[in-house]
PDB file of N, CA and C in Angstrom:
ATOM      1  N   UNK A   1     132.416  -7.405 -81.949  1.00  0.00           N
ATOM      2  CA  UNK A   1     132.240  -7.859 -80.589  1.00  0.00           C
ATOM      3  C   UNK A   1     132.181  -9.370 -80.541  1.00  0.00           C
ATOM      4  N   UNK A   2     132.592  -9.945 -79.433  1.00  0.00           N
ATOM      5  CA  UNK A   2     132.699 -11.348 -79.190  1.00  0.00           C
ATOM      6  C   UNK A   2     131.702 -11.795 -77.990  1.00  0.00           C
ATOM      7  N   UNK A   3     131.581 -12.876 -77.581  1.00  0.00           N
ATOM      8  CA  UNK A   3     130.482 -13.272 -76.414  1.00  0.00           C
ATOM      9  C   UNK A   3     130.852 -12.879 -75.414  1.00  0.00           C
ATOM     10  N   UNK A   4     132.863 -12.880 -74.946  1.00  0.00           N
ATOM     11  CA  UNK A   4     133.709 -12.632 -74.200  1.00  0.00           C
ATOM     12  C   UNK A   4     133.641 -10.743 -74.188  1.00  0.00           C
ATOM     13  N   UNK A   5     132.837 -10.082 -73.179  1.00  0.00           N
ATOM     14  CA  UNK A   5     132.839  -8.875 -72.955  1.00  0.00           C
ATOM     15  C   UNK A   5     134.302  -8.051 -72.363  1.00  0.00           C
ATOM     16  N   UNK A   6     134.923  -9.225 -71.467  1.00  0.00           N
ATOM     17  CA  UNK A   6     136.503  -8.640 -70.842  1.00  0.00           C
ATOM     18  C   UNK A   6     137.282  -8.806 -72.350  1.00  0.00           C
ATOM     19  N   UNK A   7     137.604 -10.132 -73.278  1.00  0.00           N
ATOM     20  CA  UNK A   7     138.098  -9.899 -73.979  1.00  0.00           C
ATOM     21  C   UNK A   7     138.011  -8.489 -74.869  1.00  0.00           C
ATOM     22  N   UNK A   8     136.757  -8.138 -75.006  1.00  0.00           N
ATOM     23  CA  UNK A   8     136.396  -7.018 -76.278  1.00  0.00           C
ATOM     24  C   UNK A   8     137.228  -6.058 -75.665  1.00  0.00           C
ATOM     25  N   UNK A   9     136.867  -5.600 -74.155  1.00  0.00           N
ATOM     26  CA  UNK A   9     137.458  -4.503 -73.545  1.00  0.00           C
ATOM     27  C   UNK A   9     139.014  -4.825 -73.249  1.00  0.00           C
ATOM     28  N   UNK A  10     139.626  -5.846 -73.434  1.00  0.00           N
ATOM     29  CA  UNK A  10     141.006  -5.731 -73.660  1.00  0.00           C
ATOM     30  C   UNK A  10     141.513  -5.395 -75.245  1.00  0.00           C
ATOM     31  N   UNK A  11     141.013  -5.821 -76.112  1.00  0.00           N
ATOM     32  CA  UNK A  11     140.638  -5.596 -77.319  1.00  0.00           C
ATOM     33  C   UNK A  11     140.777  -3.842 -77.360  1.00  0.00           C
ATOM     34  N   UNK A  12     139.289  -2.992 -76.569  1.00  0.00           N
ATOM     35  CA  UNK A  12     139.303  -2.294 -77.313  1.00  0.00           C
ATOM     36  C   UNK A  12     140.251  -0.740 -76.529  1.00  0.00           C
ATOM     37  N   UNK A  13     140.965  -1.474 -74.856  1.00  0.00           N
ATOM     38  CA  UNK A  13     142.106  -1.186 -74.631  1.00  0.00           C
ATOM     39  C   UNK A  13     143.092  -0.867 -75.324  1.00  0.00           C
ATOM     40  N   UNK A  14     143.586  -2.372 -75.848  1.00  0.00           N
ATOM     41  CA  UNK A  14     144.763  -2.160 -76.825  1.00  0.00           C
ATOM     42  C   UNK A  14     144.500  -0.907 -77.715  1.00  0.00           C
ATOM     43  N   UNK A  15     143.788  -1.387 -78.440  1.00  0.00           N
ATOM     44  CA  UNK A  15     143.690  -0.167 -79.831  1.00  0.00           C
ATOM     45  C   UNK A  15     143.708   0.530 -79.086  1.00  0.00           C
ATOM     46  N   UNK A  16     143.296   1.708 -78.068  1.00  0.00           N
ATOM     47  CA  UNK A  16     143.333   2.702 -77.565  1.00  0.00           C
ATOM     48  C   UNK A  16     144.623   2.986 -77.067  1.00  0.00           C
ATOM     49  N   UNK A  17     145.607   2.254 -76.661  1.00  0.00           N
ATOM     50  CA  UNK A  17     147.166   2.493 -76.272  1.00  0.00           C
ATOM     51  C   UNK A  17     147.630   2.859 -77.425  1.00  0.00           C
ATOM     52  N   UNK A  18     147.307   1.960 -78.552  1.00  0.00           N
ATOM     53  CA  UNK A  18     148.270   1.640 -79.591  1.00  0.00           C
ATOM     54  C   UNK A  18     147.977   3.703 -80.094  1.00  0.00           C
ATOM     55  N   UNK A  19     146.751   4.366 -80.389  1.00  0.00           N
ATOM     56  CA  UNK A  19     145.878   5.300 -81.079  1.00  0.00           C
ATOM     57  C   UNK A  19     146.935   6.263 -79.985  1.00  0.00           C
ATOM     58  N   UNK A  20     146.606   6.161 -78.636  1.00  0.00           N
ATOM     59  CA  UNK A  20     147.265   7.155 -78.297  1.00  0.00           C
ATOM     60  C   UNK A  20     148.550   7.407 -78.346  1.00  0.00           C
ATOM     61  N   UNK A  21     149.383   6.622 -78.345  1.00  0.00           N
ATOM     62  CA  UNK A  21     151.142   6.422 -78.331  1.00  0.00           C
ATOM     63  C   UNK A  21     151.425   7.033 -79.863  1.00  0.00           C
ATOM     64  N   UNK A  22     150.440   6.938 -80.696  1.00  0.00           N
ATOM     65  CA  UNK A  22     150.844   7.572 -81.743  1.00  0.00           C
ATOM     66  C   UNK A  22     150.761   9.155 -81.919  1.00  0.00           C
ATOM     67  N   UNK A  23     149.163   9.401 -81.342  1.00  0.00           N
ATOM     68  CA  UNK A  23     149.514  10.557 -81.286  1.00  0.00           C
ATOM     69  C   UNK A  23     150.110  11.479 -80.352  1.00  0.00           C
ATOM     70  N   UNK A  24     150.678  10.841 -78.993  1.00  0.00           N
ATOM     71  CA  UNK A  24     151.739  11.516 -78.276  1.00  0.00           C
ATOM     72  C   UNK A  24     152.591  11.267 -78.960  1.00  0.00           C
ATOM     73  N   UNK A  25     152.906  10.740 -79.749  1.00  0.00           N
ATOM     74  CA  UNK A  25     154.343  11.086 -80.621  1.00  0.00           C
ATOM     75  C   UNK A  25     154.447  11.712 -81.713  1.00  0.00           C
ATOM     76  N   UNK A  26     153.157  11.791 -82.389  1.00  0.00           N
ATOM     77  CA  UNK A  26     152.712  13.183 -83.065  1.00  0.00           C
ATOM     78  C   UNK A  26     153.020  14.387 -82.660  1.00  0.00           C
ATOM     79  N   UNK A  27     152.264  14.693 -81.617  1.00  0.00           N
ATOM     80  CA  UNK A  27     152.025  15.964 -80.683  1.00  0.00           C
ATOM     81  C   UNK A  27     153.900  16.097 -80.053  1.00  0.00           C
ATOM     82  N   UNK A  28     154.623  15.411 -79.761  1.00  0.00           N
ATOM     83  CA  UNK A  28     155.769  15.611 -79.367  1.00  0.00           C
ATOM     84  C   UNK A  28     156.933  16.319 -80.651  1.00  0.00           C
ATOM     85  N   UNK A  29     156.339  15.391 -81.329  1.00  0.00           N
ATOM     86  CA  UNK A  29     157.107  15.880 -83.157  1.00  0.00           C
ATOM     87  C   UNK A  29     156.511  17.494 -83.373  1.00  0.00           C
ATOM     88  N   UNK A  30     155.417  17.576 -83.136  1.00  0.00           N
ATOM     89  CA  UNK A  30     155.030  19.243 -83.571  1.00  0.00           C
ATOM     90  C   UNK A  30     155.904  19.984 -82.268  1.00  0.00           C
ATOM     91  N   UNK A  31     155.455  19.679 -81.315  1.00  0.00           N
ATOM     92  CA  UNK A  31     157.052  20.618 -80.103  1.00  0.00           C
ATOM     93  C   UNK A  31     158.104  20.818 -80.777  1.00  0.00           C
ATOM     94  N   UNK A  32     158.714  19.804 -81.309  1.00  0.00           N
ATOM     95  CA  UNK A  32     159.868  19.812 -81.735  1.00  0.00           C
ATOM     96  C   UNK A  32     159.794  20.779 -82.731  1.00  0.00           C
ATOM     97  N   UNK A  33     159.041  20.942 -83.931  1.00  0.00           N
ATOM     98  CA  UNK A  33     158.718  22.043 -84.705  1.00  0.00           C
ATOM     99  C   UNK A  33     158.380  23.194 -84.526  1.00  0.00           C
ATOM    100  N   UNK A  34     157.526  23.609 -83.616  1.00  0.00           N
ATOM    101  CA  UNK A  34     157.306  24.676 -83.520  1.00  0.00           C
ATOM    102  C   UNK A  34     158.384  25.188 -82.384  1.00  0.00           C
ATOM    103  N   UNK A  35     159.153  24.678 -81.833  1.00  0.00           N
ATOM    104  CA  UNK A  35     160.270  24.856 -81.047  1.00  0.00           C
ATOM    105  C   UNK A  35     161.710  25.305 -82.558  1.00  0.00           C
ATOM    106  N   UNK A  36     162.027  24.801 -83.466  1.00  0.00           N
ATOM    107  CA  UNK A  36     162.578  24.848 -84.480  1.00  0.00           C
ATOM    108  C   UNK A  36     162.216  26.367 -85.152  1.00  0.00           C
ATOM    109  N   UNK A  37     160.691  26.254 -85.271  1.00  0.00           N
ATOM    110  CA  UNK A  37     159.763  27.664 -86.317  1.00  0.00           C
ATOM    111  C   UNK A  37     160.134  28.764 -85.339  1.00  0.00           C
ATOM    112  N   UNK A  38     160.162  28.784 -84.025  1.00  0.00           N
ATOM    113  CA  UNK A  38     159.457  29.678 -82.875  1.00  0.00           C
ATOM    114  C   UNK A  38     160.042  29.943 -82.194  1.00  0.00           C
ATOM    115  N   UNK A  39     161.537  30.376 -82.509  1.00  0.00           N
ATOM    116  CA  UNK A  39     162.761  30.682 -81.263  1.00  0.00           C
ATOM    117  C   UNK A  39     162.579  32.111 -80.783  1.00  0.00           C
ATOM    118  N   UNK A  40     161.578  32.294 -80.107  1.00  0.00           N
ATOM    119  CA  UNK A  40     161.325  32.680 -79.023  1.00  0.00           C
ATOM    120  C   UNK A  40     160.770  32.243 -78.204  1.00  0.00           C
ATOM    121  N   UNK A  41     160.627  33.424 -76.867  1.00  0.00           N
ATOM    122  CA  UNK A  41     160.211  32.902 -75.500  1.00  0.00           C
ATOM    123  C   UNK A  41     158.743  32.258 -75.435  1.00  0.00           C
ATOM    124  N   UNK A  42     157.732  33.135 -76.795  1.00  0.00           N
ATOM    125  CA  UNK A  42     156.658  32.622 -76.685  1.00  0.00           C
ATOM    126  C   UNK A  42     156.576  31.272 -77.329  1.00  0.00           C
ATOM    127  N   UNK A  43     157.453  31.129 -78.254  1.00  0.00           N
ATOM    128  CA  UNK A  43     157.844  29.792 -78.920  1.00  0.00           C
ATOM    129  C   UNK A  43     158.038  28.404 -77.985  1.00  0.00           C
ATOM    130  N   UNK A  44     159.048  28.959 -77.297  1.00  0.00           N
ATOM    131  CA  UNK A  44     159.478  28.149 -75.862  1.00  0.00           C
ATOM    132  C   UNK A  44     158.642  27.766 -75.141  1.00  0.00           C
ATOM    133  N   UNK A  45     157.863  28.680 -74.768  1.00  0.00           N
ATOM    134  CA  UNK A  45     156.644  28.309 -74.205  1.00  0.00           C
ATOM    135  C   UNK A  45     155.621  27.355 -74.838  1.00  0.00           C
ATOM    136  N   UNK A  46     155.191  27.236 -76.025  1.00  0.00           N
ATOM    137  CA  UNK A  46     154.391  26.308 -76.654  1.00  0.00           C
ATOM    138  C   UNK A  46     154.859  25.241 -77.015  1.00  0.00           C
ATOM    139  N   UNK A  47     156.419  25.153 -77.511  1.00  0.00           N
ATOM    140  CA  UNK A  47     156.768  23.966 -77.758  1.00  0.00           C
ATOM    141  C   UNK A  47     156.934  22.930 -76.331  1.00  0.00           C
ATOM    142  N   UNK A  48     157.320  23.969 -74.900  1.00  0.00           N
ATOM    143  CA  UNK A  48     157.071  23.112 -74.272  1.00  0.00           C
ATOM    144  C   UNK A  48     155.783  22.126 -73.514  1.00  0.00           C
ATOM    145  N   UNK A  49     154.487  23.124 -74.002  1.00  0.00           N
ATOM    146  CA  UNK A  49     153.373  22.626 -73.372  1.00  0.00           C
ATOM    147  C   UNK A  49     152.909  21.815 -74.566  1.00  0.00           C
ATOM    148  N   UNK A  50     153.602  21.695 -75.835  1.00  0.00           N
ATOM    149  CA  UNK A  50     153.210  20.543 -76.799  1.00  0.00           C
ATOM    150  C   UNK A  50     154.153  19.505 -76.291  1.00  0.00           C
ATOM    151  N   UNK A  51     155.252  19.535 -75.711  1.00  0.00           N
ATOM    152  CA  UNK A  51     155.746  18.262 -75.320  1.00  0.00           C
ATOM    153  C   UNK A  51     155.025  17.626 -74.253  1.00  0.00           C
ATOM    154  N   UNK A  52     155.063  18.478 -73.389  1.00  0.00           N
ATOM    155  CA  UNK A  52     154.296  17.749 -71.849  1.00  0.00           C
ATOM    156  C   UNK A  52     153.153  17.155 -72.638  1.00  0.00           C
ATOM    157  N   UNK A  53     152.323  17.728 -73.553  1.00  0.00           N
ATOM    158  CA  UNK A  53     150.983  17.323 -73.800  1.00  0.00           C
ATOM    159  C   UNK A  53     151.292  15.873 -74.512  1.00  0.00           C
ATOM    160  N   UNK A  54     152.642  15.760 -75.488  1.00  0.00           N
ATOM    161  CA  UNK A  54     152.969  14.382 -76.046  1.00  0.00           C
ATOM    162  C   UNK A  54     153.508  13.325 -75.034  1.00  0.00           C
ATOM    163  N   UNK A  55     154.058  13.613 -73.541  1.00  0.00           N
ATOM    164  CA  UNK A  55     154.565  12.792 -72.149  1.00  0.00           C
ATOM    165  C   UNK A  55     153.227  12.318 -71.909  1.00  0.00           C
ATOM    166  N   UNK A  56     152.237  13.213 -71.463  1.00  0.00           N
ATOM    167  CA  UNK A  56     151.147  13.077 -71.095  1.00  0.00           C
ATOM    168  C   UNK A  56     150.061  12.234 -71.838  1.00  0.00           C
ATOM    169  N   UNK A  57     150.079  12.265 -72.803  1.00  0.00           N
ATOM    170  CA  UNK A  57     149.424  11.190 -73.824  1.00  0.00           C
ATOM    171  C   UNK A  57     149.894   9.715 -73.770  1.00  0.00           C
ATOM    172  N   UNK A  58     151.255  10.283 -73.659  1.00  0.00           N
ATOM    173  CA  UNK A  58     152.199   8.261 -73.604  1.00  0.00           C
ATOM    174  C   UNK A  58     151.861   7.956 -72.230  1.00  0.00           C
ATOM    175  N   UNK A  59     151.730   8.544 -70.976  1.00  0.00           N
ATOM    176  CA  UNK A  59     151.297   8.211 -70.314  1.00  0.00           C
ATOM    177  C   UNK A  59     150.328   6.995 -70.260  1.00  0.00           C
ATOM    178  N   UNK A  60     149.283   8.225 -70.470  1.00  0.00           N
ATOM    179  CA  UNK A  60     147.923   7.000 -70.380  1.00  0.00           C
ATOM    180  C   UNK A  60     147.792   6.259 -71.721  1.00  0.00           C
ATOM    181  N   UNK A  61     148.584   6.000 -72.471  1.00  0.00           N
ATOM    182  CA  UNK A  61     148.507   4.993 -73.534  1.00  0.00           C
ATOM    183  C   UNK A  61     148.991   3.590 -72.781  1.00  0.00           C
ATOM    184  N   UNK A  62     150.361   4.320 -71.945  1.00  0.00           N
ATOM    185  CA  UNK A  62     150.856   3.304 -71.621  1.00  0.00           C
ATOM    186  C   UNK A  62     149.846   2.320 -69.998  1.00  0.00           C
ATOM    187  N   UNK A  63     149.306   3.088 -69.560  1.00  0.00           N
ATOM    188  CA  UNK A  63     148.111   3.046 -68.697  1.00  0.00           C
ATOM    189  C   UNK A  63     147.109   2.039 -69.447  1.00  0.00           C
ATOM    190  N   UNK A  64     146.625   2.772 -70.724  1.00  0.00           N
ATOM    191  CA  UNK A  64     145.220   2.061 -71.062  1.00  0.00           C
ATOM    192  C   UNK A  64     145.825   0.408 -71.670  1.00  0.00           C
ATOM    193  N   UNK A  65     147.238   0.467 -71.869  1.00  0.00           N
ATOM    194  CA  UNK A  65     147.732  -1.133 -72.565  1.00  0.00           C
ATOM    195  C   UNK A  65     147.851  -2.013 -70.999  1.00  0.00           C
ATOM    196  N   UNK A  66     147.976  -0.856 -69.888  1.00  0.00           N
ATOM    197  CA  UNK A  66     148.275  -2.267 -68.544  1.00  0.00           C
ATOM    198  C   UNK A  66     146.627  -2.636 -68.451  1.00  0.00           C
ATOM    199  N   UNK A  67     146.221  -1.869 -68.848  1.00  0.00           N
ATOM    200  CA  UNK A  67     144.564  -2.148 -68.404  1.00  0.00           C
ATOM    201  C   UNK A  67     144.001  -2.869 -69.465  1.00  0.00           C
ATOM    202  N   UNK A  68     144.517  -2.861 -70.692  1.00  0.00           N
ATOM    203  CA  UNK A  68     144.188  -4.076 -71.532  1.00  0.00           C
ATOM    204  C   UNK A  68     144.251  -5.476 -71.045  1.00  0.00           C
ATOM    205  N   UNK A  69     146.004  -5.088 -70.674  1.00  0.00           N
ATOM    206  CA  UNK A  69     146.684  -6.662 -70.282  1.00  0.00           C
ATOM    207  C   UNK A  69     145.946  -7.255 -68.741  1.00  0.00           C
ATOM    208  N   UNK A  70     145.249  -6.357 -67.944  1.00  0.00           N
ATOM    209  CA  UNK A  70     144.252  -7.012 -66.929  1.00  0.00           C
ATOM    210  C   UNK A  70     143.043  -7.335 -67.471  1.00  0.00           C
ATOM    211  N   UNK A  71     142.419  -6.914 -67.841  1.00  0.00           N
ATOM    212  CA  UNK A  71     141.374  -7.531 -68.724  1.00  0.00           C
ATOM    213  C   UNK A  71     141.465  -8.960 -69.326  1.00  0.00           C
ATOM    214  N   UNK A  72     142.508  -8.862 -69.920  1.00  0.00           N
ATOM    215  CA  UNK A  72     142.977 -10.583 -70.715  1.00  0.00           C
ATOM    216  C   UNK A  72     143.463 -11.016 -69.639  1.00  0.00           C
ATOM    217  N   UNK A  73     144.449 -11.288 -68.809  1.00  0.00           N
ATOM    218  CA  UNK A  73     144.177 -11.886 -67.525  1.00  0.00           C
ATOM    219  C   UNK A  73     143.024 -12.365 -67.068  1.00  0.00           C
ATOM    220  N   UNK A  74     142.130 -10.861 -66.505  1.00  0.00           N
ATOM    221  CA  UNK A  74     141.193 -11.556 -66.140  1.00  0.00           C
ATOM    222  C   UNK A  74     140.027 -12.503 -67.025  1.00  0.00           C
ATOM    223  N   UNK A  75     140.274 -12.060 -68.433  1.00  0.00           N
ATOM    224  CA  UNK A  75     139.486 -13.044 -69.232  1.00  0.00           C
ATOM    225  C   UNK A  75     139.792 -14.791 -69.385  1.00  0.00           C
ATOM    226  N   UNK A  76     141.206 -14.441 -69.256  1.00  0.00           N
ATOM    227  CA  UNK A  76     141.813 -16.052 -69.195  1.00  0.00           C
ATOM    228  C   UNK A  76     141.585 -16.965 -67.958  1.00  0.00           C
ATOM    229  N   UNK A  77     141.727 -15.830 -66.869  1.00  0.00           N
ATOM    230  CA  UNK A  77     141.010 -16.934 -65.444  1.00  0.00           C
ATOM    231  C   UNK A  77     139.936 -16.630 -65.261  1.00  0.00           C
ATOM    232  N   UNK A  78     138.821 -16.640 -66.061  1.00  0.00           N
ATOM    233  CA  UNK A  78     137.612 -16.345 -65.876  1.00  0.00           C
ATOM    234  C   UNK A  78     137.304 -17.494 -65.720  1.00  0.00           C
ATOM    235  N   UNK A  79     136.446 -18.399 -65.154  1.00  0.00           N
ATOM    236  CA  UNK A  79     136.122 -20.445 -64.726  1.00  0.00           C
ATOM    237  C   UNK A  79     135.134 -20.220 -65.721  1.00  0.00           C
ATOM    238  N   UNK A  80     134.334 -19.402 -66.448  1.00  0.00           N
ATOM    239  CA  UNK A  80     133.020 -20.051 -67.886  1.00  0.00           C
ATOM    240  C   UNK A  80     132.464 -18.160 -68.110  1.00  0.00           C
ATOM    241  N   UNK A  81     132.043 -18.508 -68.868  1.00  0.00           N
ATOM    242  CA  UNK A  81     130.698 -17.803 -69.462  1.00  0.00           C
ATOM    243  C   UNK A  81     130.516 -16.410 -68.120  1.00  0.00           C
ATOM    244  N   UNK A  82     130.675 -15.104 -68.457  1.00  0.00           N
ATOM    245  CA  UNK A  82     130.172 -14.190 -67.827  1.00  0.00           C
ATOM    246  C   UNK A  82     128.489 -13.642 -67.685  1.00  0.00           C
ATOM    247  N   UNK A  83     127.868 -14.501 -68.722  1.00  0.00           N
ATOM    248  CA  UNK A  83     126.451 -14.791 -68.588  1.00  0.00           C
ATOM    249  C   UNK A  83     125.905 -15.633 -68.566  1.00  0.00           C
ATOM    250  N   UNK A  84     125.623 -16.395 -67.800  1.00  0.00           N
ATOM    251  CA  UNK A  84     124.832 -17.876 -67.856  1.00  0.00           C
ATOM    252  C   UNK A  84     123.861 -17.754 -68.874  1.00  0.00           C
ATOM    253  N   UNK A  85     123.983 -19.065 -69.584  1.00  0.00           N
ATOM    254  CA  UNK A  85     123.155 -18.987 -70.580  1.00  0.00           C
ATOM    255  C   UNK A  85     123.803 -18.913 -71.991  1.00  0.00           C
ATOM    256  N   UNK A  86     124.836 -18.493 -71.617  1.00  0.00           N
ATOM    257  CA  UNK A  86     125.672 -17.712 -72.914  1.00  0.00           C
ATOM    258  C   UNK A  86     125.191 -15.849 -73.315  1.00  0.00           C
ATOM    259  N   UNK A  87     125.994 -15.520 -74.284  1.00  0.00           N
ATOM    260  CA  UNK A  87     125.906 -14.072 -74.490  1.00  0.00           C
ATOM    261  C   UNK A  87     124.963 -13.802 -75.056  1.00  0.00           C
ATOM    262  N   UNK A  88     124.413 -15.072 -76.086  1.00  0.00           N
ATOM    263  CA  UNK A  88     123.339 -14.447 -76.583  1.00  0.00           C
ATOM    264  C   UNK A  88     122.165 -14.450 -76.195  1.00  0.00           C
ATOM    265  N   UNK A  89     121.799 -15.011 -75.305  1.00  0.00           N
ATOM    266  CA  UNK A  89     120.816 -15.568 -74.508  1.00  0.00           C
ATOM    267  C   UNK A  89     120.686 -14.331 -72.782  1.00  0.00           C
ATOM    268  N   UNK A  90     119.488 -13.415 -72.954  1.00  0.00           N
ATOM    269  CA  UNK A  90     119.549 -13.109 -71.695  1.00  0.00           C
ATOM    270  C   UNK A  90     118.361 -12.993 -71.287  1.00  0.00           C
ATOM    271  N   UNK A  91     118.692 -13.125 -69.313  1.00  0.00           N
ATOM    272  CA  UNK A  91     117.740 -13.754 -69.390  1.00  0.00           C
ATOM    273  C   UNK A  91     116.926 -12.397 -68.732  1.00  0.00           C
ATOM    274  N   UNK A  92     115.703 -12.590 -68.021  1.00  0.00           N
ATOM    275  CA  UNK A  92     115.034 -11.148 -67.297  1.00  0.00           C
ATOM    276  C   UNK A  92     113.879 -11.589 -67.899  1.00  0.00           C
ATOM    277  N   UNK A  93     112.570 -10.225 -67.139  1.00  0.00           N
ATOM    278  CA  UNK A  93     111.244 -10.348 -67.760  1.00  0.00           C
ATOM    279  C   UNK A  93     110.993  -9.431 -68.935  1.00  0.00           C
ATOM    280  N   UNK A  94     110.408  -9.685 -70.213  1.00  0.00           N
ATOM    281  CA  UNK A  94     110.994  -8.422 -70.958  1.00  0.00           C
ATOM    282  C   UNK A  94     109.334  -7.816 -70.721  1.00  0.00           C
ATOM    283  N   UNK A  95     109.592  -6.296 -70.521  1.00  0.00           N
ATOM    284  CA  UNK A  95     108.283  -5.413 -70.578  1.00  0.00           C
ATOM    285  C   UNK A  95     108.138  -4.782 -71.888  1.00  0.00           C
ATOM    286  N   UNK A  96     107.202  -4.390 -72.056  1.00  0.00           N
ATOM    287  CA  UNK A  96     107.292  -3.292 -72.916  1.00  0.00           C
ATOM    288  C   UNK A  96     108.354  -1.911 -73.159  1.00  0.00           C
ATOM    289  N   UNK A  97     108.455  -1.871 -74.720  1.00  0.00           N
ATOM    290  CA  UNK A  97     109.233  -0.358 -74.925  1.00  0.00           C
ATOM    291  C   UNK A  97     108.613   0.550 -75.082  1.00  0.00           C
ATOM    292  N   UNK A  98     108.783   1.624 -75.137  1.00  0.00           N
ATOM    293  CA  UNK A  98     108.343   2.980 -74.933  1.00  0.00           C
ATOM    294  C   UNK A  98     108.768   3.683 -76.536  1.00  0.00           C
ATOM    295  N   UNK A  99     109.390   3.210 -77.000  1.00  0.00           N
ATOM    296  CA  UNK A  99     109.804   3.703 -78.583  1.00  0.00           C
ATOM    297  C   UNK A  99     108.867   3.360 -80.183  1.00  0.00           C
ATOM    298  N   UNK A 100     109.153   3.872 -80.889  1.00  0.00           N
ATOM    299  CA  UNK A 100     107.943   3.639 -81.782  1.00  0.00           C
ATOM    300  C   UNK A 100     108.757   2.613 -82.886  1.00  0.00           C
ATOM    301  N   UNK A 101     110.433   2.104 -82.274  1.00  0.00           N
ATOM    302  CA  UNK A 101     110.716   1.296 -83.454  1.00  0.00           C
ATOM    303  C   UNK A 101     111.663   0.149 -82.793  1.00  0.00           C
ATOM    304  N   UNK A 102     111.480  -1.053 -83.586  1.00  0.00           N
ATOM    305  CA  UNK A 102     112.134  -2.415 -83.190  1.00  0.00           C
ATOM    306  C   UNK A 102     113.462  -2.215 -83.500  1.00  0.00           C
ATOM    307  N   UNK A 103     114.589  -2.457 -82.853  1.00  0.00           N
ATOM    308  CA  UNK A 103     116.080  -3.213 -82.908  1.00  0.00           C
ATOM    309  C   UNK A 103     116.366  -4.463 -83.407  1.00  0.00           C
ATOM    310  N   UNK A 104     115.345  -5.278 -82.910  1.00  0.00           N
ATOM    311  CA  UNK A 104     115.485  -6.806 -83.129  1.00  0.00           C
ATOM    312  C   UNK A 104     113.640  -7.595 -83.514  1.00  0.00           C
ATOM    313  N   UNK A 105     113.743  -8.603 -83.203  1.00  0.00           N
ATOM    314  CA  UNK A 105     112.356  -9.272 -83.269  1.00  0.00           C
ATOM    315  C   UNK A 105     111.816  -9.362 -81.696  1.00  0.00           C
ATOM    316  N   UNK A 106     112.572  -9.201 -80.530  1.00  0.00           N
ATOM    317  CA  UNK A 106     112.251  -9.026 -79.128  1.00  0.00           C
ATOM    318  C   UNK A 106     111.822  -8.254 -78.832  1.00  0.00           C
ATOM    319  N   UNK A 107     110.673  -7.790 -78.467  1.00  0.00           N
ATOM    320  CA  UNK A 107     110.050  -6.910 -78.081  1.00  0.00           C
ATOM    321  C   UNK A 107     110.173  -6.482 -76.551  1.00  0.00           C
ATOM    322  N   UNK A 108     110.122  -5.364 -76.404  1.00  0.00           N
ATOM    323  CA  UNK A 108     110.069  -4.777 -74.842  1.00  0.00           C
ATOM    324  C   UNK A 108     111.280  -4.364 -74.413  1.00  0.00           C
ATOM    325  N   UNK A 109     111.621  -4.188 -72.852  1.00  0.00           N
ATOM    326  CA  UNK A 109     112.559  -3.882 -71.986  1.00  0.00           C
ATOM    327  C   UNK A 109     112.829  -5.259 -70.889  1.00  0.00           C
ATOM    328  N   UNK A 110     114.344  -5.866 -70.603  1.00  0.00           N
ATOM    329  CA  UNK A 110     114.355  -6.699 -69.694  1.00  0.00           C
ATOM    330  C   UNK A 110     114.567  -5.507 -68.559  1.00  0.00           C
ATOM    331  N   UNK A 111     114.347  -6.657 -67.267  1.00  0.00           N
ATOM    332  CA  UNK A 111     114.134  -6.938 -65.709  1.00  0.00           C
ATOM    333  C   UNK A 111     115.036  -7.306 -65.079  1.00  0.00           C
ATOM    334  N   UNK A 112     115.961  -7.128 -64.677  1.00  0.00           N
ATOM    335  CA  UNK A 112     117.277  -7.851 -64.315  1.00  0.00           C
ATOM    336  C   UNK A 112     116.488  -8.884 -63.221  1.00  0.00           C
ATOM    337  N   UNK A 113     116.998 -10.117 -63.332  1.00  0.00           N
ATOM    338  CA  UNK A 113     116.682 -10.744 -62.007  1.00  0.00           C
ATOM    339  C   UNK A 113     117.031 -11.087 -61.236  1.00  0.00           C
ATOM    340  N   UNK A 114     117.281 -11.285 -59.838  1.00  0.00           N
ATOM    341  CA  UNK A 114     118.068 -11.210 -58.963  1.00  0.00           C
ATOM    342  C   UNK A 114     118.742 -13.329 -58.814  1.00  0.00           C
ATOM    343  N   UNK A 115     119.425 -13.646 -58.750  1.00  0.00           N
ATOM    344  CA  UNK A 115     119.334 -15.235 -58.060  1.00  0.00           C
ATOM    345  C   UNK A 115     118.875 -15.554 -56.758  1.00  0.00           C
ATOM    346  N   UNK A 116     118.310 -16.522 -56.763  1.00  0.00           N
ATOM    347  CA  UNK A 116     117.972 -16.678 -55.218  1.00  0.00           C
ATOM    348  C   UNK A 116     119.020 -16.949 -54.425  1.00  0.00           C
ATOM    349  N   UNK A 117     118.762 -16.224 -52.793  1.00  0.00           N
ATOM    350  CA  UNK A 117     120.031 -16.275 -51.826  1.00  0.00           C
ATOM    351  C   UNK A 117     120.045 -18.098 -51.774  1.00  0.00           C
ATOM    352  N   UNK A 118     121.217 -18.325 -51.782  1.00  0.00           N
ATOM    353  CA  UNK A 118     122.411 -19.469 -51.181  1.00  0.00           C
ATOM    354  C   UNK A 118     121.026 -19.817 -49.820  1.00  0.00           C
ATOM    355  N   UNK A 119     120.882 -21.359 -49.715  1.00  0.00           N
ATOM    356  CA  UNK A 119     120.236 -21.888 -48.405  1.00  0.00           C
ATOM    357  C   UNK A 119     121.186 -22.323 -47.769  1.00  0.00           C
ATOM    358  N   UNK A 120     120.358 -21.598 -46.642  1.00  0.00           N
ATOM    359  CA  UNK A 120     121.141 -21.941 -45.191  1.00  0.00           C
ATOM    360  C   UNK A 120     121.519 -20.291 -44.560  1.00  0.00           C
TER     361      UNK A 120
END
């Protein structure tokens, strides 16, 4: 992970196009096989609902890569920092946790805090 949260999620977009396009073309290659093994009607039948299922996969591969490429867009015209302060730094009141074990050296739960309304 990076400080840049849109980048990661274009990041972890991509890989997810790239993961699925492979295996709709997996899943399209077994149609093709069991269409080859399975010349019959019931054959016919499965090899075609393994193809649709390999269309259907490239689909949203090809879906989850446009939604990468908005993400990096929007990461590139982003004007600064999606957290003031920076990423590592957040801010809130921290309360107490309810768990019997530490994550970090910070103790508690943050508070989101609101900004004060704009005057005028």
């Amino acid at each position: 992970m990076t400080a840049d949260p849109l980048l990661d999620a274009a990041r972890w977009c991509t890989r997810l196009a790239d993961v699925l396009g492979v295996v709709g073309r997996r899943v399209a290659e077994l149609g093709e096989l069991v269409a080859h093994d399975w010349p019959d009607a019931r054959g016919r039948e499965w090899a075609e609902r393994t193809s649709l299922l390999g269309a259907l996969l490239g689909l949203e591969a090809t879906a989850a890569g446009e939604l990468g490429e908005a993400y990096a867009r929007q990461a590139a015209d982003a004007p600064g920092p999606l957290f003031p302060g920076g990423a590592g730094r957040r801010t809130g009141m921290r309360l107490g946790g309810t768990d019997a074990h530490r994550v970090d050296e910070e103790r508690g739960m943050r508070i989101a805090e609101l900004h004060p309304p704009p005057p005028g």
